[in-house]
Protein backbone atom coordinates (compact mmCIF):
# COMPACT_ATOMS: atom_id res chain seq x y z
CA UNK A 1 -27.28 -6.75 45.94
CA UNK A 2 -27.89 -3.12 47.19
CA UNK A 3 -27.49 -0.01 44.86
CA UNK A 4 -24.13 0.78 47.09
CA UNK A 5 -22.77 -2.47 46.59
CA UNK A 6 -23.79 -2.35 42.40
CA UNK A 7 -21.74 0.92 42.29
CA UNK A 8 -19.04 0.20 44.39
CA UNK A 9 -18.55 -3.11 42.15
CA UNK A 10 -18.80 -1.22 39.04
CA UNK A 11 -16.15 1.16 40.57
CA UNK A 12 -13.79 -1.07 41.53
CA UNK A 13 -13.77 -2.40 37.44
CA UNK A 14 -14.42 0.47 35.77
CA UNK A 15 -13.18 3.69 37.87
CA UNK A 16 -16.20 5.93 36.68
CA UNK A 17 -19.56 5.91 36.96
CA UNK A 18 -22.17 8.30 35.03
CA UNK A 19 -25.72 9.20 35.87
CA UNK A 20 -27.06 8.11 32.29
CA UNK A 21 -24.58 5.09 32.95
CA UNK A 22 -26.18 4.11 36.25
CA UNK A 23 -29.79 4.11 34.97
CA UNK A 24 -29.62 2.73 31.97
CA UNK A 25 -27.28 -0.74 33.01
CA UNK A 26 -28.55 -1.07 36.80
CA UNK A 27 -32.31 1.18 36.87
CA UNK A 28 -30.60 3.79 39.57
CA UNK A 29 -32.33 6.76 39.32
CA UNK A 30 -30.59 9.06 41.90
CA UNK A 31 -27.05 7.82 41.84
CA UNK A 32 -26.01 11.26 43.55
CA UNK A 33 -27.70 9.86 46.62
CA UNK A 34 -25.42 6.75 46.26
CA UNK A 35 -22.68 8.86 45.53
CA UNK A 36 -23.06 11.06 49.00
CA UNK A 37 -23.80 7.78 50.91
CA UNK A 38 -20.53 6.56 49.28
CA UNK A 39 -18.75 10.12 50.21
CA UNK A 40 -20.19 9.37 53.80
CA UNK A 41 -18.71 5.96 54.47
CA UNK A 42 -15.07 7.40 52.92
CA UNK A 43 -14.75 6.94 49.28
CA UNK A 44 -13.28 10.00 47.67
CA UNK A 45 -14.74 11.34 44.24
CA UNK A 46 -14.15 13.76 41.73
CA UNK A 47 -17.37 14.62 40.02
CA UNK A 48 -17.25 15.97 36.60
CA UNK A 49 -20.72 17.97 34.72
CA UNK A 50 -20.90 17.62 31.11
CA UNK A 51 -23.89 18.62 29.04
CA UNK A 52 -26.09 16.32 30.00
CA UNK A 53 -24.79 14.07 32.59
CA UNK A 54 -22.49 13.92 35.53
CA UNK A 55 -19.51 11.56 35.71
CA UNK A 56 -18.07 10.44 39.37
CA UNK A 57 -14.87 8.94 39.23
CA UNK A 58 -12.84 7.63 42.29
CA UNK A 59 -9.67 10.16 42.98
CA UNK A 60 -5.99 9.06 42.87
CA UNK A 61 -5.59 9.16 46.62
CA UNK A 62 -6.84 6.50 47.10
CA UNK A 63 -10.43 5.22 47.28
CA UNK A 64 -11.37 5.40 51.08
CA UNK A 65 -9.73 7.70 54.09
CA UNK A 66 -9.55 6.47 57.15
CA UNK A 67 -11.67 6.86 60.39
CA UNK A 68 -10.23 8.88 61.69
CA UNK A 69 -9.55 11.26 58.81
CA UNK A 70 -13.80 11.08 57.94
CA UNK A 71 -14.47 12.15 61.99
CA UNK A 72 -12.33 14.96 61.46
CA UNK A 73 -13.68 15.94 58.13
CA UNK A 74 -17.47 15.64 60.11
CA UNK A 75 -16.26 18.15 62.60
CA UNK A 76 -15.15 20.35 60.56
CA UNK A 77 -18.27 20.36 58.35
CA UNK A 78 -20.68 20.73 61.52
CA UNK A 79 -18.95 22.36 64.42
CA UNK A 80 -21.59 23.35 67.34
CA UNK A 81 -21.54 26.70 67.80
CA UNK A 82 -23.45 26.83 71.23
CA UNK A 83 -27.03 28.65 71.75
């Protein structure tokens, strides 16, 4: 099992995942990198900073946009602006 599939699993029972959370049960040390891979395929996160730790939880809206809706979102984010 991949580090995206261990998070996406522990997602899909628990919500929320935290850094300290992350390393400590499953030895990921750079769950942000999951996290923006996840953000990538679709999956939708709020990310909360405490103290000492971050907190990613999967928003209300759903937990994946479409196709369509992540093209458009890539477009947006990296329009060419010509030489």
């Amino acid at each position: 099992m991949t580090q995206i599939d261990t998070v996406i699993e522990h997602l899909s029972d628990h919500g929320s995942i935290s850094r300290e959370y992350a390393w400590t049960e499953y030895k990921i040390k750079r769950l942000g990198a999951v996290i923006h891979e996840l953000k990538e395929r679709g999956y939708l996160f709020n990310t909360r900073e405490t103290n000492t730790d971050y907190i990613y939880t999967l928003t209300d809206e759903g937990t994946i946009v479409t196709e369509e809706e992540r093209k458009s979102v890539v477009k947006k984010k990296y329009k060419f602006m010509g030489f």
